[in-house]
Protein backbone atom coordinates (compact mmCIF):
# COMPACT_ATOMS: atom_id res chain seq x y z
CA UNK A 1 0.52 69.41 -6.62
CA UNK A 2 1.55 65.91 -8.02
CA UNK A 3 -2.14 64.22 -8.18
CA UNK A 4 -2.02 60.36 -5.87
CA UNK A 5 -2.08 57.54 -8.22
CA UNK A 6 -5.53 55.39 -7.22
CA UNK A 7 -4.52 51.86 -5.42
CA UNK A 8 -5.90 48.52 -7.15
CA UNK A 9 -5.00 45.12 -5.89
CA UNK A 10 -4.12 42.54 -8.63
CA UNK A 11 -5.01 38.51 -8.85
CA UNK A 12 -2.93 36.26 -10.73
CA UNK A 13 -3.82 32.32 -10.93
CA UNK A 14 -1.96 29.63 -12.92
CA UNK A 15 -4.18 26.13 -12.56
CA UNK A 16 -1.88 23.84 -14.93
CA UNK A 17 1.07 23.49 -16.55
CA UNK A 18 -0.61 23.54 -19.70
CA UNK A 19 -2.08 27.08 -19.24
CA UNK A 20 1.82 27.88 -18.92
CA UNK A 21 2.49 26.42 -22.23
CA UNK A 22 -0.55 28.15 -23.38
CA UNK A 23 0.82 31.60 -22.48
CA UNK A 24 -1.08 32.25 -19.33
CA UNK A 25 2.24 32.00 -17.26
CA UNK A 26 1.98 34.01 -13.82
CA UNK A 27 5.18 35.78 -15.67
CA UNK A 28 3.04 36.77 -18.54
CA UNK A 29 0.11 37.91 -15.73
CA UNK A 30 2.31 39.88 -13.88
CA UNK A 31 4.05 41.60 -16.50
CA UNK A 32 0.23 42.68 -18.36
CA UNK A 33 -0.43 44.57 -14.84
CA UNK A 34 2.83 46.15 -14.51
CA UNK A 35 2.21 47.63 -18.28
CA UNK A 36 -1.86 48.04 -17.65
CA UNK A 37 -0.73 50.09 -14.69
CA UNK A 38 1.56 52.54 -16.08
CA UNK A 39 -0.69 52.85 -19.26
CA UNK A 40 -3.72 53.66 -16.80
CA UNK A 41 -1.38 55.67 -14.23
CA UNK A 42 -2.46 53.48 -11.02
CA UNK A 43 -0.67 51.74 -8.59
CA UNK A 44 -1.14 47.82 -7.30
CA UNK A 45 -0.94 47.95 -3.90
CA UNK A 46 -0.71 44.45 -3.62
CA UNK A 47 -0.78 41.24 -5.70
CA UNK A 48 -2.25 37.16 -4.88
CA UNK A 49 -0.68 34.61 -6.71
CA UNK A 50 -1.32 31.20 -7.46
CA UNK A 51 1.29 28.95 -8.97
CA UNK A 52 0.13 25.80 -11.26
CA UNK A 53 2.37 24.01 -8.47
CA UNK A 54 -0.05 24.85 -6.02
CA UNK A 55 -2.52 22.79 -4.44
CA UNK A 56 -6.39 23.43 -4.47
CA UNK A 57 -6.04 23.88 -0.90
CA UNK A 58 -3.90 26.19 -1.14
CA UNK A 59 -5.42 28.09 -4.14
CA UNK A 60 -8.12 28.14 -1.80
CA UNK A 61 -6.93 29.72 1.03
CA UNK A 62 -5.31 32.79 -1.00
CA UNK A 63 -8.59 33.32 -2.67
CA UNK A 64 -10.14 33.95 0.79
CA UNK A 65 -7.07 36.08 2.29
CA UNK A 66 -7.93 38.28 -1.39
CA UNK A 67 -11.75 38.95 -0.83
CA UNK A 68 -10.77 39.48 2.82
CA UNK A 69 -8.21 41.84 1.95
CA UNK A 70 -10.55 43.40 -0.73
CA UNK A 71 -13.19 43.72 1.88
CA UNK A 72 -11.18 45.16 4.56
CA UNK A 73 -9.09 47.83 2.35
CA UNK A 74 -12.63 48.53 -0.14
CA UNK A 75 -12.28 52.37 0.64
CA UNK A 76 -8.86 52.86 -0.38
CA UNK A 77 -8.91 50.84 -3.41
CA UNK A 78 -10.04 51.66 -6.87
CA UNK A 79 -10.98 47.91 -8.00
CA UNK A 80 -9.40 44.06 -8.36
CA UNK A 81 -7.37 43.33 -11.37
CA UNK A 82 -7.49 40.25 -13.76
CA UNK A 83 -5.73 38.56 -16.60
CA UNK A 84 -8.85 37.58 -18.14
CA UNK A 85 -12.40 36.05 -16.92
CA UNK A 86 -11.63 32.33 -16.74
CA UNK A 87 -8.47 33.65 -14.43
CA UNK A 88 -10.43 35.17 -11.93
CA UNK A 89 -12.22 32.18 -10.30
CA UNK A 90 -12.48 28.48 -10.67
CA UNK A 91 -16.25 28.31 -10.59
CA UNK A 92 -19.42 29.92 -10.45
CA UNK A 93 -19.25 30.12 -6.52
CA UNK A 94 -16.31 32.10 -6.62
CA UNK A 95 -17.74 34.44 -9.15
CA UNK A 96 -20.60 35.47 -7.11
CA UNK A 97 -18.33 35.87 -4.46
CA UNK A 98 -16.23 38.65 -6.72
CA UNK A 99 -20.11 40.46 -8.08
CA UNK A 100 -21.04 40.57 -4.49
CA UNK A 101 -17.82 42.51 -3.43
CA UNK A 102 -18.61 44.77 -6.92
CA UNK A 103 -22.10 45.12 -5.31
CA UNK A 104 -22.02 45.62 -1.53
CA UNK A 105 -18.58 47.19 -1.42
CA UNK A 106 -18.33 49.30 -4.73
CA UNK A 107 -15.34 47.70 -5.87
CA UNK A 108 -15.08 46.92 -9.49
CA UNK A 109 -13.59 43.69 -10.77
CA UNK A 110 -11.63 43.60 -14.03
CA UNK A 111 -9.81 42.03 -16.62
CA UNK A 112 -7.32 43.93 -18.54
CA UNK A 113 -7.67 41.38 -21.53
CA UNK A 114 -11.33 41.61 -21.57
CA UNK A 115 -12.71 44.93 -21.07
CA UNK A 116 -16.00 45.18 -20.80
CA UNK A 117 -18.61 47.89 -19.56
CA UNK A 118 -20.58 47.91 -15.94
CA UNK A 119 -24.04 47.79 -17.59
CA UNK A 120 -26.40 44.81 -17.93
CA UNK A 121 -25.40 44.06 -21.56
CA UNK A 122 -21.68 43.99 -19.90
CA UNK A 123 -22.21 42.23 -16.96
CA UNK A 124 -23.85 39.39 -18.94
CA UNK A 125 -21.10 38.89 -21.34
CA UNK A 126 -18.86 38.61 -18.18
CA UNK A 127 -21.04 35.92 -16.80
CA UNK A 128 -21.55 34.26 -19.54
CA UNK A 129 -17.70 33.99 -19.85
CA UNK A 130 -17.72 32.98 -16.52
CA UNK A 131 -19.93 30.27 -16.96
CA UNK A 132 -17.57 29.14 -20.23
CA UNK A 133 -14.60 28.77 -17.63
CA UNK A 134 -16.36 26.96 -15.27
CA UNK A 135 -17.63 24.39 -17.69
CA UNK A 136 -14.29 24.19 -19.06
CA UNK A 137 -12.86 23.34 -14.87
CA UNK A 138 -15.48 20.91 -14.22
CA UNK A 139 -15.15 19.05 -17.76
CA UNK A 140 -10.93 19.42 -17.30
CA UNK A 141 -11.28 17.78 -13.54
CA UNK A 142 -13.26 14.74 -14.84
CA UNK A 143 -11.28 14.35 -17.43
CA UNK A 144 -8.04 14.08 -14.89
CA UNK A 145 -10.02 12.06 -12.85
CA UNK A 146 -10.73 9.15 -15.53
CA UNK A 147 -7.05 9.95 -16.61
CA UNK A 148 -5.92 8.36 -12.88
CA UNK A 149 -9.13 5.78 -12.62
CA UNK A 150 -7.46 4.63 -16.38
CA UNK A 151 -3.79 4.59 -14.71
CA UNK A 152 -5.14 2.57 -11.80
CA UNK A 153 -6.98 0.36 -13.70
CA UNK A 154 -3.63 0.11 -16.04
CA UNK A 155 -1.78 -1.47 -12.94
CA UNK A 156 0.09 2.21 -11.34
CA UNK A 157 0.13 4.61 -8.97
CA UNK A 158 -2.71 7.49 -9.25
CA UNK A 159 0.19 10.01 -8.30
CA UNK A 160 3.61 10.09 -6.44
CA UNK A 161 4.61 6.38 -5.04
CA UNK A 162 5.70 5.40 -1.50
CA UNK A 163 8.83 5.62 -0.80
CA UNK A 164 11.30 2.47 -2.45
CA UNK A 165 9.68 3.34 -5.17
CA UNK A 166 9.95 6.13 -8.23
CA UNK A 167 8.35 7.33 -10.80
CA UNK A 168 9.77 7.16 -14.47
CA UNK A 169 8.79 9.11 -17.72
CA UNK A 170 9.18 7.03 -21.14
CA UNK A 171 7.72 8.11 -24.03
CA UNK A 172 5.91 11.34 -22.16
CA UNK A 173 3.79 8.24 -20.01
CA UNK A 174 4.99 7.79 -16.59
CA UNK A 175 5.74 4.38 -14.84
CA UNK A 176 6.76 2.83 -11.69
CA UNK A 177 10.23 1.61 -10.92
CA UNK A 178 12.13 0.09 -7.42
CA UNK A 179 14.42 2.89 -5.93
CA UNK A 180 17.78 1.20 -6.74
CA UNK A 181 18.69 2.45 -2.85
CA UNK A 182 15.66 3.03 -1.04
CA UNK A 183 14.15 -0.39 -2.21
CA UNK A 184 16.52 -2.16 -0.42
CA UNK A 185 15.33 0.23 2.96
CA UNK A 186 12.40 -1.06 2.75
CA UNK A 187 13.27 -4.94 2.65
CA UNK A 188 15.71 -4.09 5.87
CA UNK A 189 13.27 -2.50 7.57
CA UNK A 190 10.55 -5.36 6.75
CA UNK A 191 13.09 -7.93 7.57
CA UNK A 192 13.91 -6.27 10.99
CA UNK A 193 10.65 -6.66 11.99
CA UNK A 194 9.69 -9.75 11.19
CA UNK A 195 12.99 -11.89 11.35
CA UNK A 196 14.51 -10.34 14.22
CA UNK A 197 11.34 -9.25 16.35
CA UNK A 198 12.83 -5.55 16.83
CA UNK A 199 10.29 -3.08 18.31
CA UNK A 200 10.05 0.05 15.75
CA UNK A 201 11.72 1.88 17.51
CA UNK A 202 14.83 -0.40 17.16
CA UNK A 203 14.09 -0.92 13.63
CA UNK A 204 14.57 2.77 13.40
CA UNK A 205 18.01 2.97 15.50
CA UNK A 206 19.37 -0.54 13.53
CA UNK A 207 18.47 1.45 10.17
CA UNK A 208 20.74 4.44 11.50
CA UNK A 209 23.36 1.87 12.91
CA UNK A 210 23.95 0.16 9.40
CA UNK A 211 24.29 3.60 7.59
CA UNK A 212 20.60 2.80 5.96
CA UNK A 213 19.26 6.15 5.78
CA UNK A 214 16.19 7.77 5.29
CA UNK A 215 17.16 10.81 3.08
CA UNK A 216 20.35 13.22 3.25
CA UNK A 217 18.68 16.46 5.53
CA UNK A 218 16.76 13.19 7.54
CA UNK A 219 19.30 10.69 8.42
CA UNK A 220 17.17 8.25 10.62
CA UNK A 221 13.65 7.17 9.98
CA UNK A 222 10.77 8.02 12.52
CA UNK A 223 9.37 6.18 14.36
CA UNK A 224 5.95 6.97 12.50
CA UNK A 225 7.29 6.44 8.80
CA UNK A 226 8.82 2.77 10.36
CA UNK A 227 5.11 2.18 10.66
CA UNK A 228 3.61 3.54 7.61
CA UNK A 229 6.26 1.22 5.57
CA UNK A 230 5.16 -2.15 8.20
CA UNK A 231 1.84 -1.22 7.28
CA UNK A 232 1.56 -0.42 4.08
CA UNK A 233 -0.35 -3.11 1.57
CA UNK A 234 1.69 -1.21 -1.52
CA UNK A 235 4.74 -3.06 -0.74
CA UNK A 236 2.79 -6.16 -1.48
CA UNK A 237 1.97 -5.13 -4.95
CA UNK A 238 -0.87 -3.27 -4.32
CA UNK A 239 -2.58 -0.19 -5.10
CA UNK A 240 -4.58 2.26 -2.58
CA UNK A 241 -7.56 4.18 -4.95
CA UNK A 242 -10.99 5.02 -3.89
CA UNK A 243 -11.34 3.24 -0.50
CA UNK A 244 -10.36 -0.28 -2.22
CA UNK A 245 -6.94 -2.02 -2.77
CA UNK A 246 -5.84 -2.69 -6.69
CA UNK A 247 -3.60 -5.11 -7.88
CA UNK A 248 -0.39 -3.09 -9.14
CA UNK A 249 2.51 -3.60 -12.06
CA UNK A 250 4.97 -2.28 -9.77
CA UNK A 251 7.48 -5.30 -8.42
CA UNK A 252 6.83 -6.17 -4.39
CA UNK A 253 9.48 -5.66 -2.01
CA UNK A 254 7.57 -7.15 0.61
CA UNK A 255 6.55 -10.99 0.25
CA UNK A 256 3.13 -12.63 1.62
CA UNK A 257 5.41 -14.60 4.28
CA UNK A 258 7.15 -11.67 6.00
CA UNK A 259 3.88 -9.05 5.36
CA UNK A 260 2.34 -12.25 7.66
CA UNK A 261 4.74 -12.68 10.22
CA UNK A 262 4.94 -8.24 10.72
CA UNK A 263 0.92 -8.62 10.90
CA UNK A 264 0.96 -11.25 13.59
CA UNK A 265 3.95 -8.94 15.58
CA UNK A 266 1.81 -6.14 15.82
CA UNK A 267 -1.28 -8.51 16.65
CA UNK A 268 -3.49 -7.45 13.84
CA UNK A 269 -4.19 -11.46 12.97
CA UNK A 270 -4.19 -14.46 14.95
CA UNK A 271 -3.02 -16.48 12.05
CA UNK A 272 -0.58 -16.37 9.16
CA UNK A 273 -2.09 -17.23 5.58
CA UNK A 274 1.07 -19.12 4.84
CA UNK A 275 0.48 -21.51 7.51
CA UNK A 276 -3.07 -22.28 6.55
CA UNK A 277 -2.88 -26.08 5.05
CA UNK A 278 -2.59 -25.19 1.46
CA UNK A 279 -1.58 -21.68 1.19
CA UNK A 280 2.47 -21.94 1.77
CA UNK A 281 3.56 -21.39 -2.08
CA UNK A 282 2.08 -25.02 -2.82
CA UNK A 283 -0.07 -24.11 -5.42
CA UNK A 284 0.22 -21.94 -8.69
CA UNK A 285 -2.70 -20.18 -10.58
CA UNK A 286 -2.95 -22.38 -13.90
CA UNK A 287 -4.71 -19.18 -15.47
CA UNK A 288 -1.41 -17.04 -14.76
CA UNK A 289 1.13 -18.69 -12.92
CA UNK A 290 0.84 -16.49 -9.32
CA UNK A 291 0.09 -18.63 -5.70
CA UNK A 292 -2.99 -19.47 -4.66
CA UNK A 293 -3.21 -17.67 -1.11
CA UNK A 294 -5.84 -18.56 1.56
CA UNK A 295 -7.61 -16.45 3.83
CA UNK A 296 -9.66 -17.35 6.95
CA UNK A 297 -13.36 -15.58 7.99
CA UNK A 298 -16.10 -16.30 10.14
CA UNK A 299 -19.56 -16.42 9.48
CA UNK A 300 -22.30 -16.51 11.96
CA UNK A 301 -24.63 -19.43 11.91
CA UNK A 302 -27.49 -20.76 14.28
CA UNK A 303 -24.99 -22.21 16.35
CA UNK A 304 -22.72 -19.33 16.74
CA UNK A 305 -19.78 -17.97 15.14
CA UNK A 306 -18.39 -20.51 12.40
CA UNK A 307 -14.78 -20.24 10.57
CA UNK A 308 -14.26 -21.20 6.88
CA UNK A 309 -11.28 -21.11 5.06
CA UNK A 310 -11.14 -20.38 1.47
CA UNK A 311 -8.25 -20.31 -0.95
CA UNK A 312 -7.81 -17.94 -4.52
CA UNK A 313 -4.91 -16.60 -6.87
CA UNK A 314 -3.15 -13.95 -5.32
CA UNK A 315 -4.03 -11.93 -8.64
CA UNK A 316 -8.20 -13.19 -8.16
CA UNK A 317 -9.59 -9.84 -8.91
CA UNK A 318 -7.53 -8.80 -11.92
CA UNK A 319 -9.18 -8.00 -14.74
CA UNK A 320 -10.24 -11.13 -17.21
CA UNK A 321 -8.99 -13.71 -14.37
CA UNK A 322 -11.35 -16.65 -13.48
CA UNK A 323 -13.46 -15.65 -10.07
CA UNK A 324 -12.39 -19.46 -8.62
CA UNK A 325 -12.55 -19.84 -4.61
CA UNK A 326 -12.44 -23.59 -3.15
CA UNK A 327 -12.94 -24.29 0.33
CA UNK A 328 -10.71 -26.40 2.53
CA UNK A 329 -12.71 -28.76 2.47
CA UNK A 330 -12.89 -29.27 -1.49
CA UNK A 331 -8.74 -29.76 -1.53
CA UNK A 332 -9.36 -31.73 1.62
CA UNK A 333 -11.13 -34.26 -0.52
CA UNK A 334 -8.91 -34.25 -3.78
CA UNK A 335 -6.14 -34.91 -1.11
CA UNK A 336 -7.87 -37.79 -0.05
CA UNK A 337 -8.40 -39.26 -3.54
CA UNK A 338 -4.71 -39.26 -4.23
CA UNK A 339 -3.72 -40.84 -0.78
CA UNK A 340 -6.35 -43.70 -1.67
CA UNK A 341 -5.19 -43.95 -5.42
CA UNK A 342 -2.02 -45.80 -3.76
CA UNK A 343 -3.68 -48.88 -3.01
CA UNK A 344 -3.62 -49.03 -6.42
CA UNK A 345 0.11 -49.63 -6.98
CA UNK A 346 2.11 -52.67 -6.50
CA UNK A 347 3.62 -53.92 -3.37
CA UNK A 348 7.10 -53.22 -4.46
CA UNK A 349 6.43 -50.25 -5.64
CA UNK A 350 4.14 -48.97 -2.61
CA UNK A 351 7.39 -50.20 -0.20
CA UNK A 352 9.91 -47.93 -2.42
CA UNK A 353 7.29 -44.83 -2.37
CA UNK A 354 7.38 -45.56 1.22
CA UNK A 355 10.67 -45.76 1.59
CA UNK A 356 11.52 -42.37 -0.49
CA UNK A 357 8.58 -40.87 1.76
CA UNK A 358 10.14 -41.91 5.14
CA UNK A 359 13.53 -40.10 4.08
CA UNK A 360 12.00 -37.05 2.94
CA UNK A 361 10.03 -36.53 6.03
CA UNK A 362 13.08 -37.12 7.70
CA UNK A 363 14.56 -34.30 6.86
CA UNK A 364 11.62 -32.61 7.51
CA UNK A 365 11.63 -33.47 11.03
CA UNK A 366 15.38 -32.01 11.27
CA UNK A 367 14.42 -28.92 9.54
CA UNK A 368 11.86 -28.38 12.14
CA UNK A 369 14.42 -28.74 14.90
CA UNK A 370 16.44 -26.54 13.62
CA UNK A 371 13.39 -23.97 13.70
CA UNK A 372 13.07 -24.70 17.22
CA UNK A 373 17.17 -23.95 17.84
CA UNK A 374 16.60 -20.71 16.23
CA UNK A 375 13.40 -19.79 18.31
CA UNK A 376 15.33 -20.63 21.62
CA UNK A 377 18.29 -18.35 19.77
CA UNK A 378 15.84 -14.89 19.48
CA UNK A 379 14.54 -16.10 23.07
CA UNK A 380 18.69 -16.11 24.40
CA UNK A 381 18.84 -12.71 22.45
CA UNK A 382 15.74 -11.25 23.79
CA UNK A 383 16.67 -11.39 27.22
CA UNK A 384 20.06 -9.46 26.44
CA UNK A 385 18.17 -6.67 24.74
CA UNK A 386 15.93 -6.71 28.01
CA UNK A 387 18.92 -6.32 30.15
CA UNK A 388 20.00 -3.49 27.59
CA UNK A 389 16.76 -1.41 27.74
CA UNK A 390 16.88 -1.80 31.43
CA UNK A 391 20.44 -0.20 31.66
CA UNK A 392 19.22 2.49 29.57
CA UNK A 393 16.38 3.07 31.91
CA UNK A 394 18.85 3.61 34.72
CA UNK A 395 20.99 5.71 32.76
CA UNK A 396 17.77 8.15 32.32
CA UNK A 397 18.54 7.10 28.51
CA UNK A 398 14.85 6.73 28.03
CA UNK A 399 11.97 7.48 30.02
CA UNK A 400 10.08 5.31 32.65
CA UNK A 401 7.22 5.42 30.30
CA UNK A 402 9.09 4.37 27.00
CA UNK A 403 10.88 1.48 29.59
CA UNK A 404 7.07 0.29 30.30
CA UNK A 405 6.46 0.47 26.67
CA UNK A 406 9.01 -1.90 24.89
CA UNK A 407 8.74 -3.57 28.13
CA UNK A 408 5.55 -4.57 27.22
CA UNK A 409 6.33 -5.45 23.95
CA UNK A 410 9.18 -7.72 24.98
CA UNK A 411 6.70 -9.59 27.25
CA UNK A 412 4.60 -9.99 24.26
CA UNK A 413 7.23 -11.38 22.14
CA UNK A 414 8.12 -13.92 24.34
CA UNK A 415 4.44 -15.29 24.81
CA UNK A 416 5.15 -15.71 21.22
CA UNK A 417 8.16 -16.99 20.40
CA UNK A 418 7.38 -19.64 23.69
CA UNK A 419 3.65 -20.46 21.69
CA UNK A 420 5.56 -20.98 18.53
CA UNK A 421 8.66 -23.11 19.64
CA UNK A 422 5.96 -25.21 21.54
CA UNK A 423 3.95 -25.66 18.34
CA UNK A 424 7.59 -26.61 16.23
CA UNK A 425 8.06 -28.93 18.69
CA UNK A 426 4.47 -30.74 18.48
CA UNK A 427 4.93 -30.72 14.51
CA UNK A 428 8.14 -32.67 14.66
CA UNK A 429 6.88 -35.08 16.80
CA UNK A 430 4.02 -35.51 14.54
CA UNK A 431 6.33 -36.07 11.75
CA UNK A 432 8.76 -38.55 13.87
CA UNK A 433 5.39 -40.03 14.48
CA UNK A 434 4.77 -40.61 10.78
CA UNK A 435 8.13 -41.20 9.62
CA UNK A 436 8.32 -44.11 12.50
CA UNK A 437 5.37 -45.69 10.96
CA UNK A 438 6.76 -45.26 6.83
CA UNK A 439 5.20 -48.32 6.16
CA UNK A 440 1.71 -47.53 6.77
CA UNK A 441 2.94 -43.94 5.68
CA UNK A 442 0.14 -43.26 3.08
CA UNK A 443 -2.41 -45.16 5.13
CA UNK A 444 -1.72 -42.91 8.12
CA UNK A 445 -2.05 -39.84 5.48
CA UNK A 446 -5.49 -40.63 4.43
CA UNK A 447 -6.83 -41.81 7.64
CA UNK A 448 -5.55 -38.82 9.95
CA UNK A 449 -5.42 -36.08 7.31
CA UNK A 450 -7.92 -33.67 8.79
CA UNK A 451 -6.72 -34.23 12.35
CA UNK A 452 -3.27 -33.37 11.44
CA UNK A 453 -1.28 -29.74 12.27
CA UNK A 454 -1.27 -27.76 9.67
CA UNK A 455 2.32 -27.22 9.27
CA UNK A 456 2.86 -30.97 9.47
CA UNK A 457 0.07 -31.01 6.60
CA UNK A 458 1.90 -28.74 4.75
CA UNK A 459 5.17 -30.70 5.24
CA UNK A 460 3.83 -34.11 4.06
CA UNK A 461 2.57 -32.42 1.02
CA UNK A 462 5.59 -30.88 -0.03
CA UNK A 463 7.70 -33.86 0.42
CA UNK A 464 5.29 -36.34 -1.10
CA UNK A 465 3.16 -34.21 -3.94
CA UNK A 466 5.46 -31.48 -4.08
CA UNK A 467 3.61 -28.24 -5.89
CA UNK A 468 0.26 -28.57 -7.59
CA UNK A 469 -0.94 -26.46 -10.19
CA UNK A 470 -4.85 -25.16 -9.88
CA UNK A 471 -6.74 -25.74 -13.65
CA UNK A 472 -9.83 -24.57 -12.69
CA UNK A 473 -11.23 -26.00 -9.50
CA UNK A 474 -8.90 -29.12 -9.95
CA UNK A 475 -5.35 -29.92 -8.78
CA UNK A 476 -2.96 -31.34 -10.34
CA UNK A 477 0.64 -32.44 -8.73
CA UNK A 478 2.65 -30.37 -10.99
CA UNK A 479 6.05 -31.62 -10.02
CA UNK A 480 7.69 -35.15 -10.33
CA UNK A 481 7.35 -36.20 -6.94
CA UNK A 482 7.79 -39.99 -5.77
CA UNK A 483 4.22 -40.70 -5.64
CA UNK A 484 3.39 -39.62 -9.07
CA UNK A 485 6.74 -41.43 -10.60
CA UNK A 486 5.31 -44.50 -9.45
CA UNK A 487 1.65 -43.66 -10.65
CA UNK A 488 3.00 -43.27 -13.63
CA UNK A 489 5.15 -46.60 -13.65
């Protein structure tokens, strides 16, 4: 009678690509029990693998679904096979895990590399080898961990970028390039939202409409990776590590302006930064050349909540770069210095300044109307896609509650769009206003400054100082702008 070959179950774990290269291969594993098991004339009834593609999660989770296996089949099985010690578990948790199965259930653990005998003496070289793999786990995982913290720090991505973006090896280093098609998907997408004030869910159907798709098996985007990409700070030039935004290498597809106007649609700020008085690409870092941005916060005071406004590079709190932050109210008075240094200049010279200033303005005031023309232009075209989504509501195209839905946000919009044509049309009668009194142009500057719009701030600043450059806490007019021509004679 032929005698029954006894039943073992086998283990086999890959953690890294370089134990591959190394020679620890699940290939090499597998093979070793195949030939330990006709050497030893026993079966394996049924091997766990881990792949050095796998994820701890997962290495996880077939670990448990081996010791509950091993527990459940312990009286039909002879023992657990293993490459070597440092392949059996990942630390010393695991381990005890593997003795207490050897203990309780009478079920042996070994490795066919390292044979060694079930006495004390044995059992304590097996530990102690143990103990040498677990070191060598915990030191390798730090070491990857100040590998990516270094990488961060270095201006990239810890791991696999968002998408418009991939990842390129040069010289065995790996670095972070624009898609050259799905870079461009992201801009659309970004520009849908903000410039043409399409819910996401239209952003998602205009992206299918214009053949912009999302990946070959996934034609159109969800609705839910729409959002990720309208609110993700990445696409600013920004990293996500550790809780905390880092200042990236990797090019922006989306600009300050538009990430502003796609925070405002979805009501996450009440203001844009680019509107704030001196935070519209007016002023350039003299330390490295980026704009100054502003941003606006409240503290609370003994008489109740107070806003301040404070303005920084864009790149502030990159390594080596000066920690400068001015208030408002410091530009506010270097403004105000360089509107009173015209009294300075001759009266023929002070009536041509004025004279160049009263054109430029101008032609300020007629760009604003034509920002008014296109706000009543989304306003014509946000009535027609209202009288679309309701004839898709009859149709039983969509639902009565997605009908409520972009309902809602199509009220919304127009609250907004009617706020902002309202405000255009206040600015370019402020600038009229000014323009009608040329004159007295610099005069009216320096006596109304504060109580001015912001956007008509903005405007005068432009047309009369053009951009400023920021050396240190100081600005200086960088461009050749009619006021500083005639300053300088």
């Amino acid at each position: 009678m032929k005698k029954k070959k006894m039943k073992y179950i086998a283990w086999a774990r890959v953690s890294s690509r370089e134990q591959k290269d190394e020679g620890f291969s699940l290939d090499v594993q597998l093979d070793a029990f195949e030939d330990y098991a006709r050497r030893e004339k026993i079966e394996i009834q049924k091997t766990f693998e881990v792949a050095e593609t796998g994820t701890r999660a997962e290495e996880r989770s077939q670990f448990r679904e081996m010791i509950a296996y091993a527990k459940k089949h312990a009286h039909e099985l002879g023992g657990i096979l293993f490459y070597k010690i440092d392949r059996a578990a990942r630390n010393m948790s695991d381990f005890m895990k593997l003795e207490e199965i050897e203990t309780r259930f009478g079920l042996p653990f070994i490795a066919i590399t390292q044979p060694v005998q079930n006495t004390p003496t044995g059992r304590m070289v097996r530990r102690t080898l143990a103990t040498v793999a677990a070191y060598q786990t915990e030191q390798q995982s730090l070491d990857v961990r100040d590998g990516i913290a270094r990488r961060v720090a270095e201006g990239w991505f810890p791991s696999t970028p968002p998408f418009g973006y991939r990842n390129r090896r040069i010289d065995k280093r790996s670095y972070v390039e624009t898609h050259p098609q799905n870079g461009n998907k992201v801009r659309r997408v970004a520009e849908l939202r903000a410039n043409h004030g399409l819910t996401v869910l239209e952003v998602s159907e205009r992206m299918f409409d214009e053949g912009l798709f999302y990946c070959e098996s996934k034609p159109k985007f969800s609705e839910s990776k729409i959002n990720s990409i309208l609110h993700d700070r990445s696409y600013l030039g920004f990293i996500w590590f550790r809780g905390a935004w880092h200042p990236g290498q990797h090019e922006p597809l989306i600009d300050q302006l538009t990430w502003d106007q796609i925070r405002v649609s979805f009501n996450e700020q009440t203001y844009r930064s680019h509107e704030l008085v001196y935070a519209s690409k007016l002023i350039k870092c003299g330390h490295c050349g980026h704009f100054v941005t502003g941003e606006e916060k409240s503290k609370m005071t003994k008489k109740g909540l107070k806003p301040y406004i404070y303005y920084r590079c864009s790149r502030y709190r990159t390594a080596g770069h000066p920690r400068v932050r001015l208030t408002e109210q410091e530009l506010d008075r270097q403004l105000q210095n360089m509107f009173d240094s015209v009294g300075d200049l001759s009266d023929e010279s002070r009536s041509l300044v004025q004279m160049v200033a009263r054109s430029i303005l101008e032609t300020r005031f007629d760009d604003e109307k034509v920002q008014v023309s296109e706000s009543k232009r989304l306003l014509s075209l946000l009535e027609t896609q209202r009288q679309k989504l309701l004839s898709r509501n009859l149709s039983g195209s969509i639902s009565d509650a997605l009908f409520d839905q972009q309902q809602s946000e199509f009220d919304e919009r127009e609250r907004r769009l009617l706020t902002q044509m309202a405000r255009q049309e206040r600015i370019g009668q402020g600038i009229e206003s000014i323009s009608g009194q040329a004159v007295q142009v610099f005069d009216v500057l320096s006596n109304d400054w504060l109580a001015m719009e912001r956007r008509a701030r903005q405007l005068a600043l432009s047309a009369l100082l053009g951009g400023f450059r920021l050396e240190g806490r100081t600005l200086v007019p960088e461009n050749r702008t009619p006021l500083e021509l005639f300053r300088a004679g």
